[in-house]
PDB file of N, CA and C in Angstrom:
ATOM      1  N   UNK A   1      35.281  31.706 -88.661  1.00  0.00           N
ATOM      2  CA  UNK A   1      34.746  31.563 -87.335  1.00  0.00           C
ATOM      3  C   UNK A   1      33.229  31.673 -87.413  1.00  0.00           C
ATOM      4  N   UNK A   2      32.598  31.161 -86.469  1.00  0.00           N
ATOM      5  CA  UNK A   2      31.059  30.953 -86.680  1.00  0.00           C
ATOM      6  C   UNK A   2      30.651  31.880 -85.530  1.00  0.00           C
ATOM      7  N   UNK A   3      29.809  32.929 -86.251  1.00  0.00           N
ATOM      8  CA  UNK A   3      28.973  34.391 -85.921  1.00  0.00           C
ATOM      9  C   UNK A   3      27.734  34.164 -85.582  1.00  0.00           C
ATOM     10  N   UNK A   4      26.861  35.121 -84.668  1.00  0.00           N
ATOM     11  CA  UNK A   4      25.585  34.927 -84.360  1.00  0.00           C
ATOM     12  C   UNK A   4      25.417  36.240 -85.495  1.00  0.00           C
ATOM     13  N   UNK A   5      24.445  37.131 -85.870  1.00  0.00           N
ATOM     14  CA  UNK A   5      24.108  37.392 -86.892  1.00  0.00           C
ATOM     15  C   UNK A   5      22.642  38.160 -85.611  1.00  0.00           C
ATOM     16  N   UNK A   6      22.637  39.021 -85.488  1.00  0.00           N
ATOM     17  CA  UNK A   6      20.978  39.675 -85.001  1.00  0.00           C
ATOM     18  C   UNK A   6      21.069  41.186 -85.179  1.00  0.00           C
ATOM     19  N   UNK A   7      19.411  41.565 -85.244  1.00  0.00           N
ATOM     20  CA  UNK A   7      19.340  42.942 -85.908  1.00  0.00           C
ATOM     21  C   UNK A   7      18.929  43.705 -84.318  1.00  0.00           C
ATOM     22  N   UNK A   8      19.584  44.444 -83.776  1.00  0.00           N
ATOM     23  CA  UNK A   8      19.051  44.844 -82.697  1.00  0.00           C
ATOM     24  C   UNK A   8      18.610  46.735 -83.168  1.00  0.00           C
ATOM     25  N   UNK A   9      17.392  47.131 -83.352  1.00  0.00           N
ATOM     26  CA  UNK A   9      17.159  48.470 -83.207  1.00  0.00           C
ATOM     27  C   UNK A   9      17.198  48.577 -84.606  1.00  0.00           C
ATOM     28  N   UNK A  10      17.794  49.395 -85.293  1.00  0.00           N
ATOM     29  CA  UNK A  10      18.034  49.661 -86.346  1.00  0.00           C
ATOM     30  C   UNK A  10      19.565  49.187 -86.718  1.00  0.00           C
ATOM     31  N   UNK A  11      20.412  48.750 -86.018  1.00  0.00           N
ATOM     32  CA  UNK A  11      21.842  48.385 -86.422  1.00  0.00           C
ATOM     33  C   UNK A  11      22.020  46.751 -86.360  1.00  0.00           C
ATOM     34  N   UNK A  12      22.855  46.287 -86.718  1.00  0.00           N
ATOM     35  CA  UNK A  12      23.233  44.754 -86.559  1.00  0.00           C
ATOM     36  C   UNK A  12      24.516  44.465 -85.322  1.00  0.00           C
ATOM     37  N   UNK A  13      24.116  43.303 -84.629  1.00  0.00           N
ATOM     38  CA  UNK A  13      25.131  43.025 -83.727  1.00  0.00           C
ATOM     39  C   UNK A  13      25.472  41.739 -84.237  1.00  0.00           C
ATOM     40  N   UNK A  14      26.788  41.371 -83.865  1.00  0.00           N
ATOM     41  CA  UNK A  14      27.933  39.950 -84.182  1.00  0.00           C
ATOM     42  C   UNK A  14      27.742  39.545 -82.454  1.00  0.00           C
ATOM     43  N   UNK A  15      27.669  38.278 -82.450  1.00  0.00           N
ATOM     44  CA  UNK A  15      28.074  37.710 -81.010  1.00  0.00           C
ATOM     45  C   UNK A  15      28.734  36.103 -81.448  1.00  0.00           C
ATOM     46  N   UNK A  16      30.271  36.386 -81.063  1.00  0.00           N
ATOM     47  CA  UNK A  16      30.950  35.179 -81.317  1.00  0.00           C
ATOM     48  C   UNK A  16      31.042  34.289 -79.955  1.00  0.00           C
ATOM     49  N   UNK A  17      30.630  33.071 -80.095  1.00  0.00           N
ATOM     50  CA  UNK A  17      30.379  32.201 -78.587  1.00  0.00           C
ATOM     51  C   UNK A  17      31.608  31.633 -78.205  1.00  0.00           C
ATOM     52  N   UNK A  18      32.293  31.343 -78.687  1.00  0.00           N
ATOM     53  CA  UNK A  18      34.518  30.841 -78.690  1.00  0.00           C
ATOM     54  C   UNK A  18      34.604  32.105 -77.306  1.00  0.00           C
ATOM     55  N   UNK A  19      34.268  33.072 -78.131  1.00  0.00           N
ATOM     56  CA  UNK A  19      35.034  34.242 -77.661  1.00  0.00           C
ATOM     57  C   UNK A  19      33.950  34.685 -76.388  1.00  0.00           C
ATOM     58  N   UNK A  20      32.988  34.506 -76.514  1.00  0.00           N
ATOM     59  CA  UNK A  20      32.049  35.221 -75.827  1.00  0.00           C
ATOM     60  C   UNK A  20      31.916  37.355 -76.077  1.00  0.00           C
ATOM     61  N   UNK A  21      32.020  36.910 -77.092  1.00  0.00           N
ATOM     62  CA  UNK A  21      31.864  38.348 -77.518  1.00  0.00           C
ATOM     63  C   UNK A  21      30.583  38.800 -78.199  1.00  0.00           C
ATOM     64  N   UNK A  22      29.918  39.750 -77.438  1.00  0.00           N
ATOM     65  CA  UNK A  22      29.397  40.528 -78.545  1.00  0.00           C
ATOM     66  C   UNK A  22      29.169  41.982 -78.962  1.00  0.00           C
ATOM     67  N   UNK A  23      29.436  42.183 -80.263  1.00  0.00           N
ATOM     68  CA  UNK A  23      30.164  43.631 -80.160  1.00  0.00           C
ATOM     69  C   UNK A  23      28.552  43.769 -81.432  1.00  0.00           C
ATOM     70  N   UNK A  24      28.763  45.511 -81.794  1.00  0.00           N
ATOM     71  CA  UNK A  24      27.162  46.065 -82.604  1.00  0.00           C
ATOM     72  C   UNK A  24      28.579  46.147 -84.294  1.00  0.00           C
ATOM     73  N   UNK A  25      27.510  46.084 -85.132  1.00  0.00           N
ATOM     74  CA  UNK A  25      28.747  46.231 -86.332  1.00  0.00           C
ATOM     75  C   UNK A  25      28.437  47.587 -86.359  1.00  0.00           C
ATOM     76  N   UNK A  26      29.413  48.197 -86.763  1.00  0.00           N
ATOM     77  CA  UNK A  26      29.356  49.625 -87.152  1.00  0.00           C
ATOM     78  C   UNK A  26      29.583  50.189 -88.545  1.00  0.00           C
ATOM     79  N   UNK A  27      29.945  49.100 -89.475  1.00  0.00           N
ATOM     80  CA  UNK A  27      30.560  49.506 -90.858  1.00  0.00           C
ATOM     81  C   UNK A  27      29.855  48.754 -91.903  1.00  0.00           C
ATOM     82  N   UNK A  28      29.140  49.084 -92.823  1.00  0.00           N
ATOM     83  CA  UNK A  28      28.813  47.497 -93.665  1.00  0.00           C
ATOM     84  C   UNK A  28      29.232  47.906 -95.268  1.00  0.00           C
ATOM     85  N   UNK A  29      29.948  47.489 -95.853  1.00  0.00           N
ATOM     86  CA  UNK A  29      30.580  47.149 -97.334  1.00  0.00           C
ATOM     87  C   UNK A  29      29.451  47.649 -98.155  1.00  0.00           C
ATOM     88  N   UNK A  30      28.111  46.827 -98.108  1.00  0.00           N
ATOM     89  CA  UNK A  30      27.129  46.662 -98.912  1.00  0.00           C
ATOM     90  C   UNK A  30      25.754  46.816 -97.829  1.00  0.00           C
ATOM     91  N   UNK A  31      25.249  47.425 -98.843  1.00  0.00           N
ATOM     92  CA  UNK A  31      23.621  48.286 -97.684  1.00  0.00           C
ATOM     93  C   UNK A  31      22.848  47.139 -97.081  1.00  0.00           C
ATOM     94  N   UNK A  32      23.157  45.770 -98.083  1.00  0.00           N
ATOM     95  CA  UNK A  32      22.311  44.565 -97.778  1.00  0.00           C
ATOM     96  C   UNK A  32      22.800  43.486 -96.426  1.00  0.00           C
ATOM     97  N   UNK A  33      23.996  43.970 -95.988  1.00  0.00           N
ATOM     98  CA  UNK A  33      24.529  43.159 -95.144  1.00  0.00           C
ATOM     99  C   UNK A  33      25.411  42.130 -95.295  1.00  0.00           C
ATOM    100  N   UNK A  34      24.526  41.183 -96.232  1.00  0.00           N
ATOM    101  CA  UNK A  34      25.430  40.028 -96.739  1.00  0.00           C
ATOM    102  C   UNK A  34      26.128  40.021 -97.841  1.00  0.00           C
ATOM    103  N   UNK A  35      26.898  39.561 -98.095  1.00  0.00           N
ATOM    104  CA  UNK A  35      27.957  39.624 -99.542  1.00  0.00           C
ATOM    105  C   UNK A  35      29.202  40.198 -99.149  1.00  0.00           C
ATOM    106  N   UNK A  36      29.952  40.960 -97.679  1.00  0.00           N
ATOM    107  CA  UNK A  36      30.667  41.905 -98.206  1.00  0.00           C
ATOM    108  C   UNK A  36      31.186  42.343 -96.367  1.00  0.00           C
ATOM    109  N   UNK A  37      32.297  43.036 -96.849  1.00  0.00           N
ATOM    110  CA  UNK A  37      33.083  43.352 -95.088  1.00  0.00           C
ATOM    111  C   UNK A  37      32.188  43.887 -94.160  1.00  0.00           C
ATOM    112  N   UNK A  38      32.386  43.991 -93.212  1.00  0.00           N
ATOM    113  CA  UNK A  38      31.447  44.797 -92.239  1.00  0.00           C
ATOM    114  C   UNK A  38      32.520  45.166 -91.195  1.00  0.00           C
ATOM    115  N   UNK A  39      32.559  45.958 -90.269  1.00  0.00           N
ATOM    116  CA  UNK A  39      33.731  46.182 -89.194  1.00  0.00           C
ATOM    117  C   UNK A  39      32.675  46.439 -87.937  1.00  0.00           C
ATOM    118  N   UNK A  40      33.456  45.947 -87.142  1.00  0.00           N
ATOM    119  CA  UNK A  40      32.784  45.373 -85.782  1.00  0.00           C
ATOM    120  C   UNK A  40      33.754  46.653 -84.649  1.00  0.00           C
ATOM    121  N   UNK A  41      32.213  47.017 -83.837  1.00  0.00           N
ATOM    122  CA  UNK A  41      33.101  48.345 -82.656  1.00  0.00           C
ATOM    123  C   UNK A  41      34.317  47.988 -82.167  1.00  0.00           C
ATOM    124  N   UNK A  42      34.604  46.496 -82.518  1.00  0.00           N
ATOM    125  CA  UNK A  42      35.746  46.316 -81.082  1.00  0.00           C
ATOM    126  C   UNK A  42      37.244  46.440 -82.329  1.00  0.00           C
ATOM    127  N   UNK A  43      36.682  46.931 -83.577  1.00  0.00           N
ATOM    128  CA  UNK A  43      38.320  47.321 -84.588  1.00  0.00           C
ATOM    129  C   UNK A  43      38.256  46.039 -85.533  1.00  0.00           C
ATOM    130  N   UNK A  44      37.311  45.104 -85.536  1.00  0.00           N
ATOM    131  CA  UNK A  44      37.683  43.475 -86.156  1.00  0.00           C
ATOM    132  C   UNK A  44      36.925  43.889 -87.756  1.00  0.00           C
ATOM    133  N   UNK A  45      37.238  43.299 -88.593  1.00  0.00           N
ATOM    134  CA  UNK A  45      36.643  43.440 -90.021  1.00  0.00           C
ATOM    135  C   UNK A  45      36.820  42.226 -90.265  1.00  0.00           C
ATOM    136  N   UNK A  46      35.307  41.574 -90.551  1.00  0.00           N
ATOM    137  CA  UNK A  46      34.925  40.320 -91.109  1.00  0.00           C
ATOM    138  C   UNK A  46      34.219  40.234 -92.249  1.00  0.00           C
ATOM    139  N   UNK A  47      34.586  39.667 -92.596  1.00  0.00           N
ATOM    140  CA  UNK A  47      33.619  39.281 -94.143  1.00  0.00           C
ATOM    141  C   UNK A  47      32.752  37.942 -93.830  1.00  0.00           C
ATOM    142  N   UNK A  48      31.364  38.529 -94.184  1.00  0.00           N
ATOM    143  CA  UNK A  48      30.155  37.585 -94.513  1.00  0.00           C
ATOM    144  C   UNK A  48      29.704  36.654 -95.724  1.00  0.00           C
ATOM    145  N   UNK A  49      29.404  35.988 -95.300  1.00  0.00           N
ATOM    146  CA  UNK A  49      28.958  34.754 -96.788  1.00  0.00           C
ATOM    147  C   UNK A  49      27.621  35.664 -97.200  1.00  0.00           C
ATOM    148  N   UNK A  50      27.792  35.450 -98.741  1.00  0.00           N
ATOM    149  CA  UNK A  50      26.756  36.293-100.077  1.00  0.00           C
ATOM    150  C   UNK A  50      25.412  35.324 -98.713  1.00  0.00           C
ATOM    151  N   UNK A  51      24.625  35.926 -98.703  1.00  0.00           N
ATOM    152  CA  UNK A  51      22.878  35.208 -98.509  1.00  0.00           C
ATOM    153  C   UNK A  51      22.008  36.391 -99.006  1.00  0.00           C
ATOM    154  N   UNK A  52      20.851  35.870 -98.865  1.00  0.00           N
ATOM    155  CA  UNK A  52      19.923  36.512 -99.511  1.00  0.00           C
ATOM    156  C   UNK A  52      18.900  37.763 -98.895  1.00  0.00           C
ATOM    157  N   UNK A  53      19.326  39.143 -99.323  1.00  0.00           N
ATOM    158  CA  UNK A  53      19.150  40.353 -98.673  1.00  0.00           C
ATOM    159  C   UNK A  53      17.913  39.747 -97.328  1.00  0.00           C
ATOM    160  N   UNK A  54      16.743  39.308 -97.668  1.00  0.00           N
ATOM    161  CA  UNK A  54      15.548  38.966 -96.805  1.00  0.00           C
ATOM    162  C   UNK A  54      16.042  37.622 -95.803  1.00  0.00           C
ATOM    163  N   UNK A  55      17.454  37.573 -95.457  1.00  0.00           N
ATOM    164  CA  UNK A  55      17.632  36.113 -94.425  1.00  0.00           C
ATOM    165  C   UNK A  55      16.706  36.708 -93.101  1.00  0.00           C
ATOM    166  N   UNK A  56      16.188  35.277 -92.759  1.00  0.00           N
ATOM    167  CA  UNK A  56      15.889  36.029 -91.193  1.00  0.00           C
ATOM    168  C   UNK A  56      16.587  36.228 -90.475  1.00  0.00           C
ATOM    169  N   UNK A  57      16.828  36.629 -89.555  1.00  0.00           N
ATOM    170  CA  UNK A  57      17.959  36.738 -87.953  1.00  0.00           C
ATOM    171  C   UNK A  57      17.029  36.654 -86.748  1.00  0.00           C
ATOM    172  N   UNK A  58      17.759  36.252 -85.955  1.00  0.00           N
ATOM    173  CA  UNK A  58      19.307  35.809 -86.062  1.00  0.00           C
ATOM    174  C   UNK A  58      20.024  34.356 -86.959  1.00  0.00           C
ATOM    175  N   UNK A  59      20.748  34.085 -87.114  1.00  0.00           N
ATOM    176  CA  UNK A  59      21.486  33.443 -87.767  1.00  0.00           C
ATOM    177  C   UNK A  59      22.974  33.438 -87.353  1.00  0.00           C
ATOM    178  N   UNK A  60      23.722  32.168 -87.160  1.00  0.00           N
ATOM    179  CA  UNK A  60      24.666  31.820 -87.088  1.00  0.00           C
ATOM    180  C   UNK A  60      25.312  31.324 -88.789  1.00  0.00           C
ATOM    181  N   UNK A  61      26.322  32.237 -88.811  1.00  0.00           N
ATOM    182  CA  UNK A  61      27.207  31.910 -90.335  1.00  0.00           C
ATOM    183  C   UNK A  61      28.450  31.821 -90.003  1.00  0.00           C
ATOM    184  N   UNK A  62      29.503  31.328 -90.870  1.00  0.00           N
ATOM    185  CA  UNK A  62      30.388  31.245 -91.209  1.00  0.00           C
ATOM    186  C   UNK A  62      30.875  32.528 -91.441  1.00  0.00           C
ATOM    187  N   UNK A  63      31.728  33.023 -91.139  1.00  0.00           N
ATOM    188  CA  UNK A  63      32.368  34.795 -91.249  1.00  0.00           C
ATOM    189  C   UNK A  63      33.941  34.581 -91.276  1.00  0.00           C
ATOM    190  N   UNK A  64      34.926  35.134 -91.962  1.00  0.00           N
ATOM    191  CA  UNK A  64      35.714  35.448 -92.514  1.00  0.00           C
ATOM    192  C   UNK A  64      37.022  36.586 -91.438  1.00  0.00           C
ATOM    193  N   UNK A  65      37.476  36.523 -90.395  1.00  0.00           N
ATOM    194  CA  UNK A  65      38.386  37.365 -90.157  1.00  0.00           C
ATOM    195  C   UNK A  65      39.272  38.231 -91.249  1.00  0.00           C
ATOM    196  N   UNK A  66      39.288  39.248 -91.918  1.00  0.00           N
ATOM    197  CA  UNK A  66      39.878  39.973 -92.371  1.00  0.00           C
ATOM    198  C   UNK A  66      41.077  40.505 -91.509  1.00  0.00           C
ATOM    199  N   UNK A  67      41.009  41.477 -90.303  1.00  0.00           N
ATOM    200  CA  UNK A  67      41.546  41.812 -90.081  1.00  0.00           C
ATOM    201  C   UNK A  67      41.185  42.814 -88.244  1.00  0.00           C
ATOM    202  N   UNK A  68      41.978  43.244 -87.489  1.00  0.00           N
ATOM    203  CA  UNK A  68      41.899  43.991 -86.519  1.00  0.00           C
ATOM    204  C   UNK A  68      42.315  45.228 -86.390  1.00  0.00           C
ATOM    205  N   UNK A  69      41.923  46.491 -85.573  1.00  0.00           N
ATOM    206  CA  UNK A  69      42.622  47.479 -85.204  1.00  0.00           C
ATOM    207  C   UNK A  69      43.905  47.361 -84.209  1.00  0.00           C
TER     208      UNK A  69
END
């Protein structure tokens, strides 16, 4: 599914436009963001495409449903 990607404050938020959702991530796999699961407040765990620690944001990517609470 295709993710908005923005750094709000010190944390990262997901905003999916299908869904009209946007939730803050709360979990990240890897300190860099990209490469690796992240879990989203609303229970969802997605996996991000590898990019390169310095991407700018926001950014819309390709993201991975893993799984829900």
């Amino acid at each position: 599914m295709k993710v908005m990607v923005r750094k709000v404050g010190e944390g990262y938020t997901i905003y999916v436009a299908k869904k009209d959702l946007e939730e803050a991530i709360v979990e990240m796999e890897k300190p860099g963001l990209w490469g690796g699961r992240v879990k989203v407040a609303n229970g969802w765990t997605l996996e991000l495409p590898d990019l390169a620690p310095d991407t700018r944001l926001p950014i819309t990517v390709e993201a991975r449903k893993i799984g829900s609470e």
